[in-house]
Protein backbone atom coordinates (compact mmCIF):
# COMPACT_ATOMS: atom_id res chain seq x y z
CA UNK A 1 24.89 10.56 24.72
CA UNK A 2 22.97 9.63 21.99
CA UNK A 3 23.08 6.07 22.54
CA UNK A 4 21.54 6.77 26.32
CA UNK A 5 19.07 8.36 24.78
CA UNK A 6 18.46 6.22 21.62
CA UNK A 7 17.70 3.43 24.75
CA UNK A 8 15.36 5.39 26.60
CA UNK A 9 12.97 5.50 23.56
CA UNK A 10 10.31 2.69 23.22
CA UNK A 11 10.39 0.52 19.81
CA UNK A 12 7.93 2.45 18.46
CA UNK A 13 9.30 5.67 18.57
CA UNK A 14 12.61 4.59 17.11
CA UNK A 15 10.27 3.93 13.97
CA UNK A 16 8.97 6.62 14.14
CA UNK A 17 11.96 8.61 14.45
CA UNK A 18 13.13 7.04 11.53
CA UNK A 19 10.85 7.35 9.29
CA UNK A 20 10.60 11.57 10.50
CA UNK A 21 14.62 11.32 9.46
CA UNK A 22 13.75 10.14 6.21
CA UNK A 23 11.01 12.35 5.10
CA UNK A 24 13.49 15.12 6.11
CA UNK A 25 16.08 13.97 4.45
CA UNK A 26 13.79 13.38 1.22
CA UNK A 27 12.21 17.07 1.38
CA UNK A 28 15.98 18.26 1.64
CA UNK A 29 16.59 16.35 -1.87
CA UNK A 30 13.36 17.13 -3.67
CA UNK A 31 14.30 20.71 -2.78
CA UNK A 32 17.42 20.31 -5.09
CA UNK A 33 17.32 22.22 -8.22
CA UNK A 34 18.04 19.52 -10.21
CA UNK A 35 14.70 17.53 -8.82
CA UNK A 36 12.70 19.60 -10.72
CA UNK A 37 12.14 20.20 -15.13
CA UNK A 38 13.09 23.54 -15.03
CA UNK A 39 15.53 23.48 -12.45
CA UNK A 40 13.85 25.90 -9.86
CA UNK A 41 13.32 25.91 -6.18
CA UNK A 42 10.32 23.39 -4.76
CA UNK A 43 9.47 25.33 -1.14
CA UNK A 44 10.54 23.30 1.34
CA UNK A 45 6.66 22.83 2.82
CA UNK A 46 5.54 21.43 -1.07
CA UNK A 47 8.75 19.28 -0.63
CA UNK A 48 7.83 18.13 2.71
CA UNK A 49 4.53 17.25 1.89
CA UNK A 50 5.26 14.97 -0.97
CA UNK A 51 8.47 13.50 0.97
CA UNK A 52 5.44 12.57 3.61
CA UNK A 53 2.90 11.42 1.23
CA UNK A 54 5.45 9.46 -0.84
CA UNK A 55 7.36 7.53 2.22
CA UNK A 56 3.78 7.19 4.44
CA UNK A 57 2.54 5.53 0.95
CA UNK A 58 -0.13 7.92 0.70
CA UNK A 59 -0.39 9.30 -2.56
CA UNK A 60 -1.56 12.48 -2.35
CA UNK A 61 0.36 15.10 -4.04
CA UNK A 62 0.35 19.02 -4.60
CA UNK A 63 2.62 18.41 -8.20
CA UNK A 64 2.36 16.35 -11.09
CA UNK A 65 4.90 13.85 -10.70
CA UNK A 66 5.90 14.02 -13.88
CA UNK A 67 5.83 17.45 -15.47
CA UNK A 68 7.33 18.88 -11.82
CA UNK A 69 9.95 16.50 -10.99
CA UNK A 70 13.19 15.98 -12.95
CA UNK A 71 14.60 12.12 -13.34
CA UNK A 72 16.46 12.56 -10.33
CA UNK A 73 12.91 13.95 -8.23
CA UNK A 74 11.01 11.30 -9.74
CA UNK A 75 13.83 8.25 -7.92
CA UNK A 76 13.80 9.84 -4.72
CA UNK A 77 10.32 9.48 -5.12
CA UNK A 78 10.48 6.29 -5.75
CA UNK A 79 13.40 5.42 -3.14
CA UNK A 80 11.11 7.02 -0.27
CA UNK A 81 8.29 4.69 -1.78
CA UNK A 82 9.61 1.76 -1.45
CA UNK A 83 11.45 2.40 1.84
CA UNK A 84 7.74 3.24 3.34
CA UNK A 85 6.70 0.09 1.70
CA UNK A 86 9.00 -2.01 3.00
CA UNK A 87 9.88 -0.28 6.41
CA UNK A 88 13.14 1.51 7.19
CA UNK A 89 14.22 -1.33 9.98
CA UNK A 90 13.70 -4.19 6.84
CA UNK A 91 16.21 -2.28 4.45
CA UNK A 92 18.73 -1.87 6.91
CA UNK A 93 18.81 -5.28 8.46
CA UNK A 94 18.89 -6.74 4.86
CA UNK A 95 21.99 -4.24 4.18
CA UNK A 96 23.58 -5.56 7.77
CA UNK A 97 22.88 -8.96 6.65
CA UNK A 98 24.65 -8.53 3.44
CA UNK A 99 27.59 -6.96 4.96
CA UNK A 100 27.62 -10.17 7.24
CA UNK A 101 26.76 -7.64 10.32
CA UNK A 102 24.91 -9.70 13.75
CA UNK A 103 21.26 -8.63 14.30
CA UNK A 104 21.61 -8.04 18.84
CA UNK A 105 18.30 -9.25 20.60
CA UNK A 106 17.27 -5.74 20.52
CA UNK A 107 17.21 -4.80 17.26
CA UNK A 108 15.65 -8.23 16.81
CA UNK A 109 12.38 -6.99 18.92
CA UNK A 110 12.48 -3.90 16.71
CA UNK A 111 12.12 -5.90 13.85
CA UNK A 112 9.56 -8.16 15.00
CA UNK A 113 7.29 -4.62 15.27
CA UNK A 114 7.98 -3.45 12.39
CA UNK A 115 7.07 -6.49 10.33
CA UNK A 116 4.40 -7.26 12.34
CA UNK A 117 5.55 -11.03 13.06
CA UNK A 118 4.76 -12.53 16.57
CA UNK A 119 7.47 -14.61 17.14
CA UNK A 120 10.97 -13.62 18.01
CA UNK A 121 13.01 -15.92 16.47
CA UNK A 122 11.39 -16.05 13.47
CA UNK A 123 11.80 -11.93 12.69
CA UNK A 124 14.73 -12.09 10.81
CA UNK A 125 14.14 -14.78 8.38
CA UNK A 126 10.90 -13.18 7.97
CA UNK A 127 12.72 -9.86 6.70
CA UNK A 128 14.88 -12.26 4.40
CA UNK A 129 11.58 -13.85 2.63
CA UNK A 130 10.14 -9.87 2.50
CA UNK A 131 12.35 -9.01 0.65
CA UNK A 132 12.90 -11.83 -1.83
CA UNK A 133 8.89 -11.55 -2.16
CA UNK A 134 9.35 -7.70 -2.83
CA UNK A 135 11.90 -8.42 -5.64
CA UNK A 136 10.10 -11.14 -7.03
CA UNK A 137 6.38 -9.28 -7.28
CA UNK A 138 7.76 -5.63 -8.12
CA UNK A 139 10.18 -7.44 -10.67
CA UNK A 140 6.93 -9.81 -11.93
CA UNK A 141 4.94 -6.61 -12.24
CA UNK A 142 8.09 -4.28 -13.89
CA UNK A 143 8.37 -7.23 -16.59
CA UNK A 144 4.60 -7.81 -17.69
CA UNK A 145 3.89 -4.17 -17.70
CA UNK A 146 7.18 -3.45 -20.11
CA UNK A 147 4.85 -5.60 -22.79
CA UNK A 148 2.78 -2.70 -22.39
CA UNK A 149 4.24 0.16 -22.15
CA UNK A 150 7.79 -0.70 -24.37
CA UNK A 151 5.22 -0.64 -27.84
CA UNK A 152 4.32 3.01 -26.89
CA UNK A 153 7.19 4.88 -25.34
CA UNK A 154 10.09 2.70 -26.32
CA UNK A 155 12.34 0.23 -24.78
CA UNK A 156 13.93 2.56 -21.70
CA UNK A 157 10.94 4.89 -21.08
CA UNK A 158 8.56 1.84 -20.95
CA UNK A 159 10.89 -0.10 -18.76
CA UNK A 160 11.40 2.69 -16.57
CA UNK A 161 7.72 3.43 -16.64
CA UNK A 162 6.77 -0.23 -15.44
CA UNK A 163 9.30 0.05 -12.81
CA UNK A 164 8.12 3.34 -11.30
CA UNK A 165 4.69 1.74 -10.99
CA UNK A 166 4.97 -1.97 -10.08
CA UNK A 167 6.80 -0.38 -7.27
CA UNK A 168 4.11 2.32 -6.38
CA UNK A 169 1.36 -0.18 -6.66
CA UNK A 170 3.11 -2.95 -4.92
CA UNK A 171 3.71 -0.63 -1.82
CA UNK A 172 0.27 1.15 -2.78
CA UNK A 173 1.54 4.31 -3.01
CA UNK A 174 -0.64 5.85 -5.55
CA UNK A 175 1.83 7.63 -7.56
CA UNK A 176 1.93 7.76 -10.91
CA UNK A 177 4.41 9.28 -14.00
CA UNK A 178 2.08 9.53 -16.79
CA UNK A 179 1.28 13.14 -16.61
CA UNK A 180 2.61 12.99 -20.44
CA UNK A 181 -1.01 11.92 -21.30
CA UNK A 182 -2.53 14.99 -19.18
CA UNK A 183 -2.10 16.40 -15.92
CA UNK A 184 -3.29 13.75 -12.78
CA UNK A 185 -4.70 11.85 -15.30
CA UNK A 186 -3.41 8.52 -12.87
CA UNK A 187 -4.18 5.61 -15.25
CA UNK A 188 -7.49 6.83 -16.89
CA UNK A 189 -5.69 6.41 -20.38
CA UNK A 190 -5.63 2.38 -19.87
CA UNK A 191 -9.07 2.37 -18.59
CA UNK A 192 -9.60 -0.36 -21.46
CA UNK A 193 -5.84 -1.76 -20.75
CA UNK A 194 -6.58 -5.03 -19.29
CA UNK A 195 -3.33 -6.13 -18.47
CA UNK A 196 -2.09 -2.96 -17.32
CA UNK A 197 -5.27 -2.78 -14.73
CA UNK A 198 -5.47 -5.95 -13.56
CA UNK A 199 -1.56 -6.29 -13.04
CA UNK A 200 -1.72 -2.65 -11.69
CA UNK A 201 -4.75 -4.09 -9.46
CA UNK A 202 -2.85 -7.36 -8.59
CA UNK A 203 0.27 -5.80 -7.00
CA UNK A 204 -2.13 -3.47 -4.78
CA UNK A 205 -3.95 -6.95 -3.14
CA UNK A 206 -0.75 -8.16 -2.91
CA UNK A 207 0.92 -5.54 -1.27
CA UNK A 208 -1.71 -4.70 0.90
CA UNK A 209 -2.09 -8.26 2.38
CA UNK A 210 0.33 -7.89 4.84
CA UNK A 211 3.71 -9.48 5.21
CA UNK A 212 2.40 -12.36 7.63
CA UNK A 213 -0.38 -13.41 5.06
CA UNK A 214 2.10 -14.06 2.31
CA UNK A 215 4.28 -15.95 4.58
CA UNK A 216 1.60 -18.57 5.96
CA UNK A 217 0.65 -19.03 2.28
CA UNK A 218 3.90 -19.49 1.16
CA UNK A 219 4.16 -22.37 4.08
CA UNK A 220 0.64 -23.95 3.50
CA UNK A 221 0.10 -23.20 -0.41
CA UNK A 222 -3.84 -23.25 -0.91
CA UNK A 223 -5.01 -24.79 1.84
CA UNK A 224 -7.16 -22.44 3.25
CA UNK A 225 -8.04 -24.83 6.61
CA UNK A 226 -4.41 -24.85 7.32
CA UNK A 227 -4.09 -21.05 7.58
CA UNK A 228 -3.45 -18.84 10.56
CA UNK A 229 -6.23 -17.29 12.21
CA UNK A 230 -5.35 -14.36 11.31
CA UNK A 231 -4.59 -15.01 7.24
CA UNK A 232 -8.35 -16.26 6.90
CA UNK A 233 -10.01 -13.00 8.57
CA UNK A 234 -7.29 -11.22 6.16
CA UNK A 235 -8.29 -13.13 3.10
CA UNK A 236 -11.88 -13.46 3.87
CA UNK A 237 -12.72 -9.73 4.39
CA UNK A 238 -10.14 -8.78 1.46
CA UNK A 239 -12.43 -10.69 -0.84
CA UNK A 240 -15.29 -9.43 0.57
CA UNK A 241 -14.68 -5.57 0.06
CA UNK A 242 -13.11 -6.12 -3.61
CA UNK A 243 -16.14 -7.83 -4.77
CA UNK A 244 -18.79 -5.91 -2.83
CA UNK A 245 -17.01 -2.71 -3.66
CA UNK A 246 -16.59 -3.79 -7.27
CA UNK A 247 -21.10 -4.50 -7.18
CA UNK A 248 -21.40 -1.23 -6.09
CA UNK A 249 -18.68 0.96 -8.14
CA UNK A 250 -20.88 -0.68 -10.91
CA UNK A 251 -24.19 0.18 -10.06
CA UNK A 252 -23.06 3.32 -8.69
CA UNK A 253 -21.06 4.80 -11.83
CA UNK A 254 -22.75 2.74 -14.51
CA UNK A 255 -24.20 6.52 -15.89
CA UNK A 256 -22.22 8.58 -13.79
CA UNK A 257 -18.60 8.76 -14.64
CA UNK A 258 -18.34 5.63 -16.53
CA UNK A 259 -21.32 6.60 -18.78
CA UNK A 260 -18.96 6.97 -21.96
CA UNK A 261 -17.38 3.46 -21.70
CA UNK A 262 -18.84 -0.02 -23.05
CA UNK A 263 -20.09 -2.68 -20.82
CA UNK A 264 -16.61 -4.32 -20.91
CA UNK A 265 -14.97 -1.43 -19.83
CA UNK A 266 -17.20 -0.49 -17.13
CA UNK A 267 -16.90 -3.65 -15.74
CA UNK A 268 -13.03 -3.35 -15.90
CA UNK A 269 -13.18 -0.14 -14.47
CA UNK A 270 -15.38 -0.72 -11.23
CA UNK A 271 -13.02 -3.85 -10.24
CA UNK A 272 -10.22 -1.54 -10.45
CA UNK A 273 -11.70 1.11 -8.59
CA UNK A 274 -12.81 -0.96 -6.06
CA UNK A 275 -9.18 -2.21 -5.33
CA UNK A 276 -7.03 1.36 -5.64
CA UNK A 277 -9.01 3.66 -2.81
CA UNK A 278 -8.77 1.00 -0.11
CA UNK A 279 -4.81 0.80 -0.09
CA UNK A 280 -3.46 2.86 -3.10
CA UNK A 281 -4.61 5.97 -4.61
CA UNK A 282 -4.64 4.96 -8.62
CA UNK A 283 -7.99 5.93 -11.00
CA UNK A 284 -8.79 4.73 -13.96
CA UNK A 285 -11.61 7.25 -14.49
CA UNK A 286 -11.83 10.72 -13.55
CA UNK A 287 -12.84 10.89 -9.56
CA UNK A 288 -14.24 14.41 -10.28
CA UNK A 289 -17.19 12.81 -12.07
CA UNK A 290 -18.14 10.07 -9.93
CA UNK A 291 -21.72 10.33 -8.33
CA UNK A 292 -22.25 11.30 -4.38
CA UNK A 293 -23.01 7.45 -3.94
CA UNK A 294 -19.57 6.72 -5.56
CA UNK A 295 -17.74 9.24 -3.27
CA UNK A 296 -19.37 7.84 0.08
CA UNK A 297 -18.27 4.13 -0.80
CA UNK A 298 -14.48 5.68 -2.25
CA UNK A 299 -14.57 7.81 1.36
CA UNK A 300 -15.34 4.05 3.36
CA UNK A 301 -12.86 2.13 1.48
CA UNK A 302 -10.29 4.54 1.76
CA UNK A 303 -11.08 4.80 5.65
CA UNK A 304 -10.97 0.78 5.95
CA UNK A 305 -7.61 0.62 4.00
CA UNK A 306 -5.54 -2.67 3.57
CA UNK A 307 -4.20 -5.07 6.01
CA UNK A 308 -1.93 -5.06 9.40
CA UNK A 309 1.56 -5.78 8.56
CA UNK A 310 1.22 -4.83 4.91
CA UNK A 311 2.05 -1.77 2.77
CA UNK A 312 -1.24 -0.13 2.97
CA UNK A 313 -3.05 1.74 5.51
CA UNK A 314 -6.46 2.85 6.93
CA UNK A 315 -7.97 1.21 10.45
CA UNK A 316 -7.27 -2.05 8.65
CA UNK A 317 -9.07 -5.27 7.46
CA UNK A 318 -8.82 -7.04 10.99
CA UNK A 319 -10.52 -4.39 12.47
CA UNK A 320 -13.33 -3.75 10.39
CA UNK A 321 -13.76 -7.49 10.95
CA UNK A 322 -14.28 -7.36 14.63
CA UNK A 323 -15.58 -4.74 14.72
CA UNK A 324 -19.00 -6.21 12.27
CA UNK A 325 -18.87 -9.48 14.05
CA UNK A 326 -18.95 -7.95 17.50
CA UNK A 327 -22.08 -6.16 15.81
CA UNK A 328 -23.36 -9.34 14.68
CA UNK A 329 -23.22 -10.76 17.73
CA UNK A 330 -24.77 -8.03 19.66
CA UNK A 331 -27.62 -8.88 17.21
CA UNK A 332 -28.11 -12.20 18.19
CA UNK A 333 -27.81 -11.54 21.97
CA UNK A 334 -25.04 -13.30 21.95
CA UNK A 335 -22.20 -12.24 24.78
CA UNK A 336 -19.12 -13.69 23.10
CA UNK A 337 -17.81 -12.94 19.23
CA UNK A 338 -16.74 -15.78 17.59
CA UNK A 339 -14.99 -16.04 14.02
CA UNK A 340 -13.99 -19.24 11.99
CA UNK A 341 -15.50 -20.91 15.66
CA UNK A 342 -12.77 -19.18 17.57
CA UNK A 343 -13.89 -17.26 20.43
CA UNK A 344 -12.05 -13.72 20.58
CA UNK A 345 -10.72 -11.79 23.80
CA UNK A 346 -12.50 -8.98 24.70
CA UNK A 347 -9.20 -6.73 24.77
CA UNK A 348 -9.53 -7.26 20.98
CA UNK A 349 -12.98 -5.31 20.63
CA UNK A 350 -11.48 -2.80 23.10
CA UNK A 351 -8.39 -2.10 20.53
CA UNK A 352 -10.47 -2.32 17.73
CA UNK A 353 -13.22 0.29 18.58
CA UNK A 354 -10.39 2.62 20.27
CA UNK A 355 -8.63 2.12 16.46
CA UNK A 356 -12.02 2.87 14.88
CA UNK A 357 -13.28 6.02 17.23
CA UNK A 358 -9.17 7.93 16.57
C-alpha cells in the first residue's frame, strides 16, 4: 500500500515528504531530556521550530544554541544541518552507493531534482563529486579555523567548535555555538578575526553557489568563456551583490553600528555582512544597532538569497538576474532580453516574476 501510494506522488513531493519526516523526527530528538543543559523538557513547538530552521538552513532560532542545547542537542543540530545542506535524496544515494545498492531510473530522476542537474545520466556522478566537494570544503574550513579557535578553548573544544561552523556556514545555516562569549552574540567577538571571517565568509559563497557551478568549474578551471550559461549569470551577479552590498554596508554603518571599530575593522566587517544575510544568517556586529538604511539593504539581500541548486535560499541569483535585465531591456525598447548575447525564452521571465510576486 504504501508503495502505490509512494508512486502516485510527483518528485517533488517525495522531497518534500522527506524532508517533513526529518524535521519530525529531529523535533522528537531535541525534545529528549538529554538535548538540553539542564536536562528539562524543550515543548515540542520550540523543538519543531528549530528542527525546521536548522534542516531548511534557515537560522533563525528561539534558544541559544549553546547555553540551551546539551552536546547531544547541539549534533542533531548539526546532523539536520547538513542533511538540509546537502539534500536528504544525496545522503541516501551516497549510503546505497556505499553499500554497493543500484540507483533504478526512478530514483535517478529524483536525484536529478534534487541536485538541480539537467542531465540524466550525469545525476549520480554528480551526487558522488557533492559530496567529495562537501568533505573537502567543510574539512578545509574545520582545519583552518582549529588555528583559531584551538589557542583559546583548547584542542577538542576548538576542533569541535570549527567543525560545528564550517558545517553551518558551508550549508549557510546561520547557526552558531559561541553563546559562551554572550547570548546570540553570532560571531561579533571575531569582528577583528580575519581569518575566522573571511574563512567563515568563504564557505558561505561557496556553499551558496550551487552544486552545478562548482561542477562546471571543476571541468573548465578558470576559464570563464568556457562556462555554462548558467555558471556566468551565477558568478556574475554573486560578485555583483558581495561587492555592491559590501559599498553600501560601509557607507551605511560607517557611524551607525560600526562606529566603535577602526577603519580596518569596518572594512572587515561590511564584507562580511554583506555575504552572511544573503544565504546564511551569521553577524559580526550587533544587527540591533544597524541604521534603517542598513536594515532595508540586510531585508533585500536576505530576500535575493544564494543560488539555484546550492545550500542557500531566497528567490535566487538567476532570478534577480532576469528579472533586472528584462527591466533593462524594457528600458531600451527592446522586445527580447539578452544576457552574455544569448537571447532568453520568454517562459523564463514568466517563472521568474511568478518566483518574485510569491
Amino acid at each position: 500500500m504504501i508503495r502505490t501510494l509512494l508512486k502516485k506522488l510527483t518528485y517533488t513531493q517525495l522531497i518534500a515528504i522527506s524532508f517533513l519526516i526529518v524535521i519530525l523526527l529531529g523535533a522528537c530528538l531535541l525534545c529528549l531530556p538529554q538535548s538540553t543543559r539542564d536536562h528539562s523538557n524543550t515543548p515540542f513547538l520550540h523543538a519543531l521550530f528549530t528542527a525546521t530552521s536548522a534542516t531548511c538552513v534557515t537560522g533563525l532560532i528561539v534558544y541559544d544554541t549553546f547555553t540551551h542545547w546539551s552536546l547531544f542537542g547541539q549534533i542533531v543540530i548539526l546532523v539536520l544541518i547538513q542533511i538540509g545542506g546537502l539534500g536528504f535524496m544525496t545522503i541516501v544515494t551516497m549510503l546505497r552507493r556505499f553499500f554497493k545498492r543500484n540507483i533504478s531510473l526512478s530514483e535517478r530522476k529524483l536525484i536529478m531534482q534534487t541536485s538541480g542537474t539537467l542531465q540524466l545520466n550525469s545525476s549520480t556522478p554528480m551526487l558522488s563529486r557533492i559530496f567529495l566537494g562537501t568533505l573537502f570544503f567543510e574539512g578545509a574550513g574545520t582545519i583552518i579555523l582549529s588555528f583559531c579557535f584551538c589557542p583559546q578553548m583548547g584542542l577538542w573544544e576548538g576542533i569541535y567548535n570549527a567543525l560545528f561552523h564550517s558545517v553551518s556556514a558551508f550549508c549557510n545555516a546561520g547557526f552558531d555555538i559561541l553563546g559562551k562569549y554572550g547570548q546570540f552574540s553570532s560571531l561579533t567577538t571575531y569582528v577583528n578575526n580575519v581569518p575566522v571571517t573571511l574563512t567563515i565568509g568563504a564557505l558561505i559563497v561557496i556553499g551558496g553557489l550551487g552544486f552545478m557551478v562548482w561542477d562546471d568549474i571543476a571541468k573548465n578551471g578558470f576559464r570563464f568563456r568556457k562556462y555554462d550559461f548558467h555558471t556566468k549569470i551565477v558568478l556574475t551577479t554573486t560578485t555583483t551583490l558581495i561587492l555592491l552590498g559590501w559599498g553600501l554596508f560601509f557607507i551605511f554603518e560607517y557611524n551607525a553600528s560600526m562606529a566603535h571599530l577602526t577603519l580596518g575593522e569596518k572594512v572587515l566587517a561590511s564584507l562580511f555582512q554583506s555575504i552572511t544575510p544573503r544565504t546564511a544568517g551569521f553577524n559580526s556586529i550587533d544587527i540591533n544597532q544597524l541604521s534603517q538604511s542598513g536594515y532595508l539593504l540586510t531585508t533585500v539581500l536576505m530576500l535575493i538569497g544564494g543560488s539555484p541548486g546550492s545550500t542557500a535560499g531566497g528567490i535566487k541569483t538567476t532570478t534577480l538576474a532576469v528579472l533586472i535585465m528584462s527591466t533593462v531591456a524594457a528600458a531600451r525598447q527592446n522586445g527580447s532580453i539578452t544576457i552574455f548575447k544569448r537571447k532568453l525564452r520568454s517562459e523564463l521571465l514568466v517563472q521568474a516574476s511568478a518566483i518574485f510576486m510569491i
